[in-house]
Protein backbone atom coordinates (compact mmCIF):
# COMPACT_ATOMS: atom_id res chain seq x y z
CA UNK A 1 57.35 160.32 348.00
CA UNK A 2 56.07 159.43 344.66
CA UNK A 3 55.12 155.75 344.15
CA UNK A 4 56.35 153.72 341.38
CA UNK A 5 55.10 151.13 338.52
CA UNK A 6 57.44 148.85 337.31
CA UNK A 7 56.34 147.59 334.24
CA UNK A 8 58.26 144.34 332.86
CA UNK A 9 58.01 143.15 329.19
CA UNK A 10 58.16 140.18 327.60
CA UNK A 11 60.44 137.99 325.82
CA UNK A 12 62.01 139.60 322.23
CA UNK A 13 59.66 142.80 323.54
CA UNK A 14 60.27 146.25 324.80
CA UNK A 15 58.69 149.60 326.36
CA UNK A 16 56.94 149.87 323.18
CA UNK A 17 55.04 147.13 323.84
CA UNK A 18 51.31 147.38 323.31
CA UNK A 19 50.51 146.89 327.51
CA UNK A 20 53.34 148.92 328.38
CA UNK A 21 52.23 151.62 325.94
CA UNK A 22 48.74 151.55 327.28
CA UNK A 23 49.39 151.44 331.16
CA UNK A 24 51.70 154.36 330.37
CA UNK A 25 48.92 156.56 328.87
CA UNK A 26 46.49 155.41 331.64
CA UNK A 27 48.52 156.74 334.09
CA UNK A 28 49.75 160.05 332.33
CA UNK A 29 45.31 160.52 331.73
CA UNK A 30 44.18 159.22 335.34
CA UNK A 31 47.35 159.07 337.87
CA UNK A 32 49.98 161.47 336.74
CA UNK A 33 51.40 161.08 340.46
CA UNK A 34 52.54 157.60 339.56
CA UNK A 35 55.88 157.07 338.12
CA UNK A 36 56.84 154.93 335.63
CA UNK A 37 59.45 152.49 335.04
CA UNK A 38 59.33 150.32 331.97
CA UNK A 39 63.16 149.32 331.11
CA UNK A 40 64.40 148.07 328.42
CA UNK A 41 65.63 144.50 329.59
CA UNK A 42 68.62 142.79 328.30
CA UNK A 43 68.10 139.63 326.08
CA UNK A 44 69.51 137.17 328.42
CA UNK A 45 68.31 136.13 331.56
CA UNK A 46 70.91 137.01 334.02
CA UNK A 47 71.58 140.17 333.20
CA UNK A 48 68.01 141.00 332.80
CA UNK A 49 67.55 139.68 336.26
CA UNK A 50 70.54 142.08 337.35
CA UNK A 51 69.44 144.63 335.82
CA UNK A 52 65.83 144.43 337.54
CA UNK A 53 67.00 144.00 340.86
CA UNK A 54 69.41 147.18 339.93
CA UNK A 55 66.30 149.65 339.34
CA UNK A 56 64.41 147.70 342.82
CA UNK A 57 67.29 148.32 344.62
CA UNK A 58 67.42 152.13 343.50
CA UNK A 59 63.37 153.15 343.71
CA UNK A 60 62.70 155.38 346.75
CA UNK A 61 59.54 155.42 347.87
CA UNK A 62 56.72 152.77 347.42
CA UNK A 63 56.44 150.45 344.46
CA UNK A 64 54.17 147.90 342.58
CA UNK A 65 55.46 145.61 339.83
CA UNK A 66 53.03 144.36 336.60
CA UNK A 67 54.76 142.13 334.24
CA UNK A 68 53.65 140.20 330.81
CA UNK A 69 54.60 136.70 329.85
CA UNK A 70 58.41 136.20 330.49
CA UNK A 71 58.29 139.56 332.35
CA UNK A 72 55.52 137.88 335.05
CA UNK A 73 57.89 134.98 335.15
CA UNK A 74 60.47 138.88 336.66
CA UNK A 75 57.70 140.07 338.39
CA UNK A 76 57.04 136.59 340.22
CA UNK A 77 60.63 137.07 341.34
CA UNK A 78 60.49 140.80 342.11
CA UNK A 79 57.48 140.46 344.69
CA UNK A 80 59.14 137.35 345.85
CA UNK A 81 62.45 138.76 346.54
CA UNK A 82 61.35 142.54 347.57
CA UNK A 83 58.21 141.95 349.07
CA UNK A 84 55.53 144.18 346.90
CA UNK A 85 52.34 143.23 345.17
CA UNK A 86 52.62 142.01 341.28
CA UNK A 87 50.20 141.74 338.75
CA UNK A 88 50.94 139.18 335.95
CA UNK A 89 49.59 139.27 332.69
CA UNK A 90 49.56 135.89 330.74
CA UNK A 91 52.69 135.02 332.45
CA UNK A 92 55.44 132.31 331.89
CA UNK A 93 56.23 129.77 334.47
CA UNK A 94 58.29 127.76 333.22
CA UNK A 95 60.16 129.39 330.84
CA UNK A 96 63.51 127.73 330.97
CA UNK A 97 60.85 125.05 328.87
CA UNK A 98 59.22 127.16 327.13
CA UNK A 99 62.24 128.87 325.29
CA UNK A 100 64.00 125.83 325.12
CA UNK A 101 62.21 125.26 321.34
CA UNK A 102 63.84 129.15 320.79
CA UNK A 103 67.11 128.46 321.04
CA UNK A 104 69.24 130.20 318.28
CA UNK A 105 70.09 133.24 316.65
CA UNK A 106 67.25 135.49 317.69
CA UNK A 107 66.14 139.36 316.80
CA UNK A 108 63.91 141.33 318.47
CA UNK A 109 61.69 143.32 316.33
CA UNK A 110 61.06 146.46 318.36
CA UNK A 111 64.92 146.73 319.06
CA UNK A 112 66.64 145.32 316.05
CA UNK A 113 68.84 143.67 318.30
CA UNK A 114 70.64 140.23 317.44
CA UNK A 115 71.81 138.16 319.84
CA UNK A 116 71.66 134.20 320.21
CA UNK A 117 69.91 132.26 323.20
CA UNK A 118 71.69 129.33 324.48
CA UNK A 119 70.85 125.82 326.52
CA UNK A 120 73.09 128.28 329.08
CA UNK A 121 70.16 130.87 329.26
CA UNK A 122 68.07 128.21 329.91
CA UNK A 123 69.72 126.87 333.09
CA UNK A 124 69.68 130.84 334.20
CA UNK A 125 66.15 130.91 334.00
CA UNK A 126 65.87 127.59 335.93
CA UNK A 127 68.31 128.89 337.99
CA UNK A 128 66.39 132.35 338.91
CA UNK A 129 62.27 130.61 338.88
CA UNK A 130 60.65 130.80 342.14
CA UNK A 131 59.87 127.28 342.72
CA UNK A 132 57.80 127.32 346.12
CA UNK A 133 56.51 130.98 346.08
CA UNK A 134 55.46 132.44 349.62
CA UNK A 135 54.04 135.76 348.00
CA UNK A 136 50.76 134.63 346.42
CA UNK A 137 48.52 136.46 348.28
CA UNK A 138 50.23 140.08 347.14
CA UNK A 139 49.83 138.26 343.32
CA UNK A 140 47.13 138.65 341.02
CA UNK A 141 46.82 136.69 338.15
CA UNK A 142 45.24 138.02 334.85
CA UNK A 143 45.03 135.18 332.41
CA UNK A 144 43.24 134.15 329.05
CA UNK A 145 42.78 130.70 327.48
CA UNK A 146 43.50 131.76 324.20
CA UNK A 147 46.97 132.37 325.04
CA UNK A 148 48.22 130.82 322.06
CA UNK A 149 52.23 131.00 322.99
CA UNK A 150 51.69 129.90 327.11
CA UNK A 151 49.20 126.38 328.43
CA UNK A 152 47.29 128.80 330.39
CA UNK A 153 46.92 125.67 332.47
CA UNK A 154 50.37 125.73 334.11
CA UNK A 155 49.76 129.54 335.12
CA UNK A 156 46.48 128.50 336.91
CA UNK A 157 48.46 126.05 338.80
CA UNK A 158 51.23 127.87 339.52
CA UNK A 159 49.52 130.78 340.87
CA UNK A 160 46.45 129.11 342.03
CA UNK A 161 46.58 130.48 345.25
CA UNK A 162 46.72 133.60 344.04
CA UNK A 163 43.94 136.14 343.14
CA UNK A 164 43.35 135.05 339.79
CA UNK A 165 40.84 136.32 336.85
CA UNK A 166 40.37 133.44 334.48
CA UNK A 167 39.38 134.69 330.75
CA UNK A 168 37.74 132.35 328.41
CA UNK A 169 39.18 133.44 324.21
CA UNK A 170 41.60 136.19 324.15
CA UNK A 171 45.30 135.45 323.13
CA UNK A 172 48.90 135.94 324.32
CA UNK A 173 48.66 140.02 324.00
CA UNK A 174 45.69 139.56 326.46
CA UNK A 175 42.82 140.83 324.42
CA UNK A 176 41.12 144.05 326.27
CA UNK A 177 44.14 144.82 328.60
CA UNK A 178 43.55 148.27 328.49
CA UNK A 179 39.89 147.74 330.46
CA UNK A 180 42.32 146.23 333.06
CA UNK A 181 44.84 149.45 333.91
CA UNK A 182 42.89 151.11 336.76
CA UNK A 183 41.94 147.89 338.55
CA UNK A 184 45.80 146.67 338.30
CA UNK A 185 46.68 150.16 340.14
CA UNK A 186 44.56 149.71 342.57
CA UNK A 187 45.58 146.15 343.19
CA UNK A 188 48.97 147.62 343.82
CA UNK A 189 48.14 149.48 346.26
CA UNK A 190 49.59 152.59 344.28
């Protein structure tokens, strides 16, 4: 049975995202066996989430999660919830805070989608954080201080049991991912 990646992208982002893009080439050059899943997630929380646990519920076979910024705030959730390893990249902890200076009419620019974010999507996201995780040791952390959008701060507190690979520089897009792809398989235990 073929193992899986789940790759989960960020806020206003998609499968065209540069990480996603990159981890998909890795594995089509270096581990063709692995399958990948990089869905396009809905705009609002909740039925991101449900759509998520849809595709966990569904994968046969063993399976590793890697998410970026709001999608480590998913992939928290997904190793959480299902019990695999996750690697987060620059991730969001506290987004239902974070986003709250988004509200609005909002467009994503690889989708051309409009849609507008509400103090209701906010009180999902609250609703769906893992507050107390109890899967830090299957969690590794890859963060930068540059992260201009994210205090890298809250993500080394949040996760600081975690393994956790502190980058001085870099920026939200986390500078050098691609150097990153075979170590994160591995990690996963894919």
């Amino acid at each position: 049975m073929a193992a899986t990646l789940l790759y989960l992208h960020g806020f206003n982002s998609s499968p065209r995202s540069i990480k996603a893009r990159l981890m998909g080439e890795h594995l089509a050059r270096h581990r063709p066996d692995i399958r990948l899943v990089c869905p396009q997630l809905a705009a609002t929380p909740a039925a991101a989430w449900s759509q998520i646990a849809a595709i966990c519920d569904g994968l046969d076979g063993p399976f590793g999660v890697a998410g970026s910024s709001l999608g480590g705030f998913w992939a928290t959730r997904v190793a959480e919830l299902y019990g695999v390893r996750a690697v987060v990249i620059n991730p969001a902890v506290n987004p239902h805070i974070l986003l709250g200076d988004w509200l609005g009419e909002q467009l994503n620019p690889y989708t051309g989608e409009r849609y507008v974010l509400t103090a209701g999507h906010m009180a999902e996201l609250a609703a769906l954080r893992v507050d107390a995780p109890s899967c830090l040791d299957r969690i590794w952390l890859l963060q930068q201080q540059g992260d201009e959008v994210l205090d890298y701060r809250e993500a080394l507190d949040y996760y600081r049991f975690a393994r956790v690979c502190i980058q001085k520089g870099g920026d939200h897009s986390f500078i050098g991912f691609e150097h990153y792809c075979a170590q994160i398989i591995r990690f996963l235990q894919l």
